[in-house]
N, C-alpha and C. Protein backbone atom coordinates (compact mmCIF):
# COMPACT_ATOMS: atom_id res chain seq x y z
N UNK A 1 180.35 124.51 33.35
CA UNK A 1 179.70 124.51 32.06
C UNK A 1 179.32 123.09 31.63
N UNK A 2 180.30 122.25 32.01
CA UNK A 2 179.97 120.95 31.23
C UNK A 2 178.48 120.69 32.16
N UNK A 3 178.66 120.84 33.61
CA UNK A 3 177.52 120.12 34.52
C UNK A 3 176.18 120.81 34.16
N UNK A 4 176.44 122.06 33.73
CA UNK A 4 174.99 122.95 32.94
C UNK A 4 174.66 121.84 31.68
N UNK A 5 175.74 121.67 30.77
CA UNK A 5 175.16 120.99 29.33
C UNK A 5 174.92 119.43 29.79
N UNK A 6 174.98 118.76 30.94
CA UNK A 6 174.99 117.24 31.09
C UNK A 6 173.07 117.50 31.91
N UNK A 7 173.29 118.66 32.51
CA UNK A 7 171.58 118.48 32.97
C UNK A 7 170.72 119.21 32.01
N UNK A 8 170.94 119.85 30.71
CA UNK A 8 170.47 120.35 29.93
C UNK A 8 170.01 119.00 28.84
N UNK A 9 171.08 118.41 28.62
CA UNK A 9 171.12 117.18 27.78
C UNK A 9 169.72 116.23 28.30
N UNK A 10 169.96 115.79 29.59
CA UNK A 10 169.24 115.06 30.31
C UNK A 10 167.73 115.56 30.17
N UNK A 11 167.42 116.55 30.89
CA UNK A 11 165.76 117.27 30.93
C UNK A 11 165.42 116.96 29.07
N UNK A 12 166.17 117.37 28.08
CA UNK A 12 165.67 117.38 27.08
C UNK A 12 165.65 116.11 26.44
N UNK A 13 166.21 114.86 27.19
CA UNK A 13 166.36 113.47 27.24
C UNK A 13 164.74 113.34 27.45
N UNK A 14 164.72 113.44 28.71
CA UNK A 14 163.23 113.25 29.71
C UNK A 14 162.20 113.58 28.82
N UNK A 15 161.98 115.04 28.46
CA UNK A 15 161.04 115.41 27.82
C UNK A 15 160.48 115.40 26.72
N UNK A 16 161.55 114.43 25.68
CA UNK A 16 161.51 113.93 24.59
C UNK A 16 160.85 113.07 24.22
N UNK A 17 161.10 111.76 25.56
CA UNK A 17 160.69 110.36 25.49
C UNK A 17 159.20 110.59 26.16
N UNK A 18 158.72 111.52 26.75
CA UNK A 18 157.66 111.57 27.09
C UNK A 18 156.55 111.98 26.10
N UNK A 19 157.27 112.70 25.76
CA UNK A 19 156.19 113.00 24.10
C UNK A 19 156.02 112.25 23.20
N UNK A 20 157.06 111.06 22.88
CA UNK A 20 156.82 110.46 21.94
C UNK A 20 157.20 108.51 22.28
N UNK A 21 156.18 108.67 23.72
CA UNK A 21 156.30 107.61 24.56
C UNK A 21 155.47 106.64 23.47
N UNK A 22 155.40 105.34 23.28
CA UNK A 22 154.85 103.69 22.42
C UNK A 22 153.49 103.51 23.15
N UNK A 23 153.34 104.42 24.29
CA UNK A 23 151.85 104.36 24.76
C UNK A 23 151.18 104.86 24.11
N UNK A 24 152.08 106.12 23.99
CA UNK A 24 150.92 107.50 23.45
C UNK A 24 150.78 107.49 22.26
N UNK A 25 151.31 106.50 21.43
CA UNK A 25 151.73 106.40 20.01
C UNK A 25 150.00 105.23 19.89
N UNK A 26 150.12 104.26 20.69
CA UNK A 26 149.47 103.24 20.79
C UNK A 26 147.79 103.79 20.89
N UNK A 27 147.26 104.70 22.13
CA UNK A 27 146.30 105.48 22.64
C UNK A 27 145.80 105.94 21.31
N UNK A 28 146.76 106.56 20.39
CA UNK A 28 146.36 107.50 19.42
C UNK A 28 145.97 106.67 18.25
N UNK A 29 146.60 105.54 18.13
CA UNK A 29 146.10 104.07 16.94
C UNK A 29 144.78 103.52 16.79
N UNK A 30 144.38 103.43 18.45
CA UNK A 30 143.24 102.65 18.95
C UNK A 30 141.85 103.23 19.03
N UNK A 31 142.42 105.17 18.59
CA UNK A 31 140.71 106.02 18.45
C UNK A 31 140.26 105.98 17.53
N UNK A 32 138.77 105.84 17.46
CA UNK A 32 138.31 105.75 16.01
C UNK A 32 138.44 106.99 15.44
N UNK A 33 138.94 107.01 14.27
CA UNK A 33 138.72 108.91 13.67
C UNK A 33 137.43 109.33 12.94
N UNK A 34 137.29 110.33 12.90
CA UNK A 34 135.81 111.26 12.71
C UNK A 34 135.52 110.43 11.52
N UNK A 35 136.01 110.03 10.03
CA UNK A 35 135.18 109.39 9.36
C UNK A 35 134.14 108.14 9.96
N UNK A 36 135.08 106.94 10.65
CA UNK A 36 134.36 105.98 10.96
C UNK A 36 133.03 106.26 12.17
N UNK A 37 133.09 107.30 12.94
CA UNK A 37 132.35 108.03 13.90
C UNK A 37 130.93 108.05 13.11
N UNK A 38 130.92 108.85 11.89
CA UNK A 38 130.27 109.79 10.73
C UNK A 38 129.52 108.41 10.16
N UNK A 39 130.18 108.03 9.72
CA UNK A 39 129.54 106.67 9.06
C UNK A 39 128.32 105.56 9.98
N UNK A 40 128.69 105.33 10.95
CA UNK A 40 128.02 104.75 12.25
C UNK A 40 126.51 105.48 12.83
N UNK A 41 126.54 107.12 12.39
CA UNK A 41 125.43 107.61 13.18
C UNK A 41 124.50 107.49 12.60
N UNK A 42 123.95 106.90 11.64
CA UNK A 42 122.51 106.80 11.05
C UNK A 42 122.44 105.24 10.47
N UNK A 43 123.36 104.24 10.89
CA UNK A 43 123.60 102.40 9.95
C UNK A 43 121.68 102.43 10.84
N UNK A 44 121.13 102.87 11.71
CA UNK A 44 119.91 102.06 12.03
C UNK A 44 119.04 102.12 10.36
N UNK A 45 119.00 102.77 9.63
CA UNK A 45 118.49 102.48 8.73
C UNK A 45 119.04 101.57 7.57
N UNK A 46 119.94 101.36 7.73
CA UNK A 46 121.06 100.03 6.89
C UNK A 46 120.18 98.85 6.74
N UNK A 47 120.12 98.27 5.46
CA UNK A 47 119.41 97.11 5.48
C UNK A 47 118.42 97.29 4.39
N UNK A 48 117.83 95.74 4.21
CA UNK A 48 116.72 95.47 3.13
C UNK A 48 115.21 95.55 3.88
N UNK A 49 114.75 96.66 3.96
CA UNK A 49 113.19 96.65 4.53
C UNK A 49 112.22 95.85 3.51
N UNK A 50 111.17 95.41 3.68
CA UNK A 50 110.03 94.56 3.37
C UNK A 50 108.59 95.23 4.03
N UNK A 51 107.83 95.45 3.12
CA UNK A 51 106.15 96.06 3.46
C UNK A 51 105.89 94.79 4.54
N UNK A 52 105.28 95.33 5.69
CA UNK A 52 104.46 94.55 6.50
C UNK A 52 103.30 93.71 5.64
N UNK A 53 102.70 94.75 4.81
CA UNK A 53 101.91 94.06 4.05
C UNK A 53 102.09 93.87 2.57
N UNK A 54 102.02 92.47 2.61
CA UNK A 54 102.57 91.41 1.55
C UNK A 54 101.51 91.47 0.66
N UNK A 55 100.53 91.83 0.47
CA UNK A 55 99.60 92.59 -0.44
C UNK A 55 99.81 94.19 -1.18
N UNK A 56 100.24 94.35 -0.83
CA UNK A 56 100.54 95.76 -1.20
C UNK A 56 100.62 95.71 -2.30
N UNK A 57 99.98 96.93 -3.23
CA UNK A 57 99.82 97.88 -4.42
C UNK A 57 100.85 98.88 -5.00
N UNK A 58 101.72 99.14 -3.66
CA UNK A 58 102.63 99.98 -3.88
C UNK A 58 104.04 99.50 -3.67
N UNK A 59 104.49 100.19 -2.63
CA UNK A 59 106.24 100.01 -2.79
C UNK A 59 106.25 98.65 -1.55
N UNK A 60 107.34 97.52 -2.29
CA UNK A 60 106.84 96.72 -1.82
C UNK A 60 108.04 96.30 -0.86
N UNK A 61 109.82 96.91 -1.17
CA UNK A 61 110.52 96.88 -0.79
C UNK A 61 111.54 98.07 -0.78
N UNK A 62 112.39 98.35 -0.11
CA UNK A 62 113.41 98.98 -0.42
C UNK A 62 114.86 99.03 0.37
N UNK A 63 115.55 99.22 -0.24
CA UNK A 63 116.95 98.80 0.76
C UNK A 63 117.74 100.19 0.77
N UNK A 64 118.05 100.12 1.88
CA UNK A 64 118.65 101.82 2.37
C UNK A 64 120.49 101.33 2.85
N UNK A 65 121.13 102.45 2.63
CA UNK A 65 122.88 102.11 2.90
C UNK A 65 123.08 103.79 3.42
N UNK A 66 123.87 104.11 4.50
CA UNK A 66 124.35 105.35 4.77
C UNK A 66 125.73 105.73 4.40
N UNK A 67 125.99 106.03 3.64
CA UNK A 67 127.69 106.31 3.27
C UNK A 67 128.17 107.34 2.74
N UNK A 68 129.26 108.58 3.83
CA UNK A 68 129.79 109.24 3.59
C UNK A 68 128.69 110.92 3.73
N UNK A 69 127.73 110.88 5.01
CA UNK A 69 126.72 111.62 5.18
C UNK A 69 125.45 111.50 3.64
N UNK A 70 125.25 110.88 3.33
CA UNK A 70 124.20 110.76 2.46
C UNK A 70 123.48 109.21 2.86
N UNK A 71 122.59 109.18 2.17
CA UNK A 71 121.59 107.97 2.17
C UNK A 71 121.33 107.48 0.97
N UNK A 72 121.48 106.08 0.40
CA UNK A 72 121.25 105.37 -0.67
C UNK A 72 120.09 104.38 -0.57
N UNK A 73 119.05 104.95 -1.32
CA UNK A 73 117.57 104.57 -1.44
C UNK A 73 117.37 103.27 -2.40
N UNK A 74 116.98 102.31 -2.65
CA UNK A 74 117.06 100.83 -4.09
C UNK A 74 115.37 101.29 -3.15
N UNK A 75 114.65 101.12 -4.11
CA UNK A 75 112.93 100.84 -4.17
C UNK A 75 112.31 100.21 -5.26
N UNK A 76 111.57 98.92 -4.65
CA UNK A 76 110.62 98.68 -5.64
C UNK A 76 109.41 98.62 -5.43
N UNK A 77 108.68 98.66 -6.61
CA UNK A 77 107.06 98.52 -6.99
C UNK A 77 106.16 97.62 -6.70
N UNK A 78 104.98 97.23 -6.49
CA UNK A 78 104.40 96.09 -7.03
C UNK A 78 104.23 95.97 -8.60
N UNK A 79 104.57 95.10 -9.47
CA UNK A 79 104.41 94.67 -10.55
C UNK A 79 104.25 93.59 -10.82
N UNK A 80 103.86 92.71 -12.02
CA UNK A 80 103.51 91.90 -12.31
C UNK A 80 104.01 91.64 -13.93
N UNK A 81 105.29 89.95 -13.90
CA UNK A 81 105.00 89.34 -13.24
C UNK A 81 106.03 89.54 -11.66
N UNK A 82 106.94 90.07 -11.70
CA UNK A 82 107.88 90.61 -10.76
C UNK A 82 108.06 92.04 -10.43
N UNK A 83 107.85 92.67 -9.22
CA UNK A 83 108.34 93.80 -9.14
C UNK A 83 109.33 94.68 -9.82
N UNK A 84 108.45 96.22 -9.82
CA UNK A 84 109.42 96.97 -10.80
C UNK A 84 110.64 97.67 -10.13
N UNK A 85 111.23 97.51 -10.48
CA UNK A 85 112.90 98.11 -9.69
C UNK A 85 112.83 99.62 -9.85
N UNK A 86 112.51 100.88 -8.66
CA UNK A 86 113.00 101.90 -9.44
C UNK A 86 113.93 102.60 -9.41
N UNK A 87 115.50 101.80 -8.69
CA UNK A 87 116.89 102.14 -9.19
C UNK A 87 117.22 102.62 -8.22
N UNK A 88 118.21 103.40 -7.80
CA UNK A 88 118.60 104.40 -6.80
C UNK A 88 118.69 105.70 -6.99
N UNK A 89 118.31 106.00 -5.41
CA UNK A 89 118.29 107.87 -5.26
C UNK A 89 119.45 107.63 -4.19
N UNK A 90 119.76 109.28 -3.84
CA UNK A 90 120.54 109.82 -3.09
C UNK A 90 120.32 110.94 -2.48
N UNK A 91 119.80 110.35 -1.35
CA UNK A 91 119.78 112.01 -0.34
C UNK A 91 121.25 112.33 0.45
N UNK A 92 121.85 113.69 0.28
CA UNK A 92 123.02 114.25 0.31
C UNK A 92 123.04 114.70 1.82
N UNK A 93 124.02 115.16 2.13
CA UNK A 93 123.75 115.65 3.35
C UNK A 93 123.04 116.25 4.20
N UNK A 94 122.77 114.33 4.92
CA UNK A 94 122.01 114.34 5.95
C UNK A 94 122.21 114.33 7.23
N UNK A 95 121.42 114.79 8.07
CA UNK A 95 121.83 115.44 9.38
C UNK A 95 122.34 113.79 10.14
N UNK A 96 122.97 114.21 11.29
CA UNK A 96 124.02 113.15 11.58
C UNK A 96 122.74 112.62 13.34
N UNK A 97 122.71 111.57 12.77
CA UNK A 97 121.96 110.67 14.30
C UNK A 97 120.49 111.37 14.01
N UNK A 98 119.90 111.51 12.51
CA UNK A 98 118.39 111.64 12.56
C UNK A 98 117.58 110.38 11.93
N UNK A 99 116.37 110.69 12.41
CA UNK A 99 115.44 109.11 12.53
C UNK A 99 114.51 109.74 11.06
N UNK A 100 114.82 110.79 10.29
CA UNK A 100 114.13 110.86 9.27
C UNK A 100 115.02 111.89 8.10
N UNK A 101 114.31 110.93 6.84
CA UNK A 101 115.07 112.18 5.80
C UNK A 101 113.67 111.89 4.52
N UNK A 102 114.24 112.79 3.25
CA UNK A 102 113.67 112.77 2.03
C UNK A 102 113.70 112.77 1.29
N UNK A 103 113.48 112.55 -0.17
CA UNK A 103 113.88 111.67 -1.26
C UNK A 103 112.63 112.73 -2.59
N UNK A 104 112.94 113.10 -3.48
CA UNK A 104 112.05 113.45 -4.76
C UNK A 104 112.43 112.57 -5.38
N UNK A 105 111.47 111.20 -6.06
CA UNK A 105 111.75 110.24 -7.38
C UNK A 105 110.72 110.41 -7.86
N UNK A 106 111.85 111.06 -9.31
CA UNK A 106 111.29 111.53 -10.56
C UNK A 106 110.92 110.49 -11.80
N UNK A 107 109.85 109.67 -11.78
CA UNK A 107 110.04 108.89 -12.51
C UNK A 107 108.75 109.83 -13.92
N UNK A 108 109.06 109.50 -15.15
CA UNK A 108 108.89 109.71 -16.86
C UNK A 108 106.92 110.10 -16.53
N UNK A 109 106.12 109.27 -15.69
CA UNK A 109 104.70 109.32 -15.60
C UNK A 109 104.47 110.01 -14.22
N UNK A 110 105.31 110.02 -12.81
CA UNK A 110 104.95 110.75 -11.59
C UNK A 110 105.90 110.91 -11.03
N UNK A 111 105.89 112.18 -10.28
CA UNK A 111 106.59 112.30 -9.29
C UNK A 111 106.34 112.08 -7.82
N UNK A 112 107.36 111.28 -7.03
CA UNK A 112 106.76 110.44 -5.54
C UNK A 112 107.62 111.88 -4.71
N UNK A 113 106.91 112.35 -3.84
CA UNK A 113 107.32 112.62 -2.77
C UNK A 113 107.89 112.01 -1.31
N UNK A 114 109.01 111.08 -1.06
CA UNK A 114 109.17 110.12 -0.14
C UNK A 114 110.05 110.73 1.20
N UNK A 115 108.83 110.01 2.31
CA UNK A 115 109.53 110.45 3.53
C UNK A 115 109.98 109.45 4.33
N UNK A 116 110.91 108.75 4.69
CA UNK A 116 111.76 108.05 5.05
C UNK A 116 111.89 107.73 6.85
N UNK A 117 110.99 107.23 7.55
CA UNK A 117 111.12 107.45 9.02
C UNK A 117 111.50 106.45 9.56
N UNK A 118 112.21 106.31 10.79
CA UNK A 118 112.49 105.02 11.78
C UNK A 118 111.69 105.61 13.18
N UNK A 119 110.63 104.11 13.53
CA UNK A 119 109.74 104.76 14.40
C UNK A 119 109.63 103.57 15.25
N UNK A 120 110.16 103.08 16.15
CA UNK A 120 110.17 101.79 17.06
C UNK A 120 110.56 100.46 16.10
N UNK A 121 111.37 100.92 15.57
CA UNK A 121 112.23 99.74 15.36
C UNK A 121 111.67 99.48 13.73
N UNK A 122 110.88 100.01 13.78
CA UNK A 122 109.78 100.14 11.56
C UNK A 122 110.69 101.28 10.75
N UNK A 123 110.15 101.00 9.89
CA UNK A 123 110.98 102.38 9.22
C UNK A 123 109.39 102.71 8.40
N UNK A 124 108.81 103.56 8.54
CA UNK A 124 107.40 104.34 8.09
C UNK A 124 107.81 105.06 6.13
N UNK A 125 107.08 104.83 5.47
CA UNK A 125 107.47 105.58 3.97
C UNK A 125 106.37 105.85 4.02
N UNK A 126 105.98 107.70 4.00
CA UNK A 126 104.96 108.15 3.19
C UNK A 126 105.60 108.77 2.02
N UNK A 127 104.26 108.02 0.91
CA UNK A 127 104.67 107.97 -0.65
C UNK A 127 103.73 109.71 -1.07
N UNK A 128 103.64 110.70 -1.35
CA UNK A 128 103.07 111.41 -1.72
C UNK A 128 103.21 111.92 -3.22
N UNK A 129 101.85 111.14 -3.95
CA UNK A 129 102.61 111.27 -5.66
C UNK A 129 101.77 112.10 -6.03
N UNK A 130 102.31 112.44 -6.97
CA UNK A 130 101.96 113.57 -8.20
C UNK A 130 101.70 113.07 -9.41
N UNK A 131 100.96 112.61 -10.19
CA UNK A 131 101.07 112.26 -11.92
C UNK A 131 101.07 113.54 -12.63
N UNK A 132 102.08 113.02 -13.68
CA UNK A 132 102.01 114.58 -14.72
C UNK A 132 102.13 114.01 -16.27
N UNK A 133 101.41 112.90 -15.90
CA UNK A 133 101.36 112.09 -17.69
C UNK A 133 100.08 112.69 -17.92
N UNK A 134 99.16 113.35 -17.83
CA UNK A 134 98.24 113.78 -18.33
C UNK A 134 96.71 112.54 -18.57
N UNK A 135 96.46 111.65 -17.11
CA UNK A 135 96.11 110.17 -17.02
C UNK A 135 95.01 110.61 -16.32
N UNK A 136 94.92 111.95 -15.92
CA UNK A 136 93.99 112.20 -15.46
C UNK A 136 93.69 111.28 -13.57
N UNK A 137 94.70 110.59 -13.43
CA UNK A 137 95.12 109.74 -12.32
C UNK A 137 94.97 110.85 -10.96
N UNK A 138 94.15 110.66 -9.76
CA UNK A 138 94.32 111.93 -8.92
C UNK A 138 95.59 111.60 -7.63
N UNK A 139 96.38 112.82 -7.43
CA UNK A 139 97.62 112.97 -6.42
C UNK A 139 96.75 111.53 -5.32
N UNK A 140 97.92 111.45 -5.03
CA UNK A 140 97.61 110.82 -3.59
C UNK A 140 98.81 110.80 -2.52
N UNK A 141 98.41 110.43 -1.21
CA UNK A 141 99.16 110.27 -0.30
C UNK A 141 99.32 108.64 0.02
N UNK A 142 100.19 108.02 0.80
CA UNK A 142 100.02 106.82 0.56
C UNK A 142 101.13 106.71 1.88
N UNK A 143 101.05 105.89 3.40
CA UNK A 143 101.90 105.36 4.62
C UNK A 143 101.69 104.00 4.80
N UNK A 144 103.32 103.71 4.47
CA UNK A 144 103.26 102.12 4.70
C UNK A 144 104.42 101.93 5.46
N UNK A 145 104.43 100.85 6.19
CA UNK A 145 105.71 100.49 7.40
C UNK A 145 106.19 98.88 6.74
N UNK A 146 107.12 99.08 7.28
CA UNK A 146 108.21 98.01 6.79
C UNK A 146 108.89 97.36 7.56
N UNK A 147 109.51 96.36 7.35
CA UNK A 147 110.44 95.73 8.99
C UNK A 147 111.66 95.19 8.04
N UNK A 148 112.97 95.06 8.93
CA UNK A 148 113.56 94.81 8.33
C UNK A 148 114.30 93.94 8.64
N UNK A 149 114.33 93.07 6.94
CA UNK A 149 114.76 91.49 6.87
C UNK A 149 115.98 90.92 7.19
């Protein structure tokens, strides 16, 4: 009996330290976990974009952030004497490792329809607005590319 409980003792010795071996403890420290994974699949749009063209009428900048499956939009205007800021949007869950998303900014005189693309290394904005101030102003479509600073 004792030589049954001294190799019983032992195997459950063995099989103990194997499960909860300083390797396997270590292996399991060193993986990234699904948040930081999640966060990483869309940073190519991360950053302060700038209109190729430095003339532009329209949107002249905008800075994009990916955090927590959504997208954080900062856009501005051309204005005068400084560009008009028009604040931040938030597109919500967005698909994970895509090169495009979309944005409704509702601003008091129009609404922009914005499509958001990464296309060889540019990031493409078609602006598609709506006026509903009654300006008699007609819809338009509007594609401008950007690079980023």
């Amino acid at each position: 009996m004792k030589f049954f409980i001294s190799i019983l003792s032992l195997l459950l010795f063995f099989w103990s330290s194997t499960l909860k071996s300083p390797k396997h403890k270590k292996d399991r420290i060193s993986q990234p976990i699904n948040t930081e994974l999640v966060m990483n699949q869309n940073d190519h749009f991360n950053g302060l974009w700038i209109n190729e063209d430095s003339q532009t009428r329209a949107i002249t900048k905008c800075k994009i952030s990916y955090k927590n499956n959504s997208f954080v939009v900062q856009m501005w205007g051309a204005c005068q004497p400084q560009d008009c800021d028009w604040g931040e949007n938030v597109a919500n869950d967005v698909q994970k490792e895509t090169d495009k998303f979309q944005l409704l900014w509702n601003q008091e005189f129009a609404e922009s329809f914005v499509t958001y693309e990464i296309i060889d290394g540019r990031l493409k904005v078609t602006d598609k607005r709506h006026y509903k101030d009654n300006s008699n102003r007609l819809d338009y479509s509007l594609v401008e590319y950007f690079q980023k600073k």
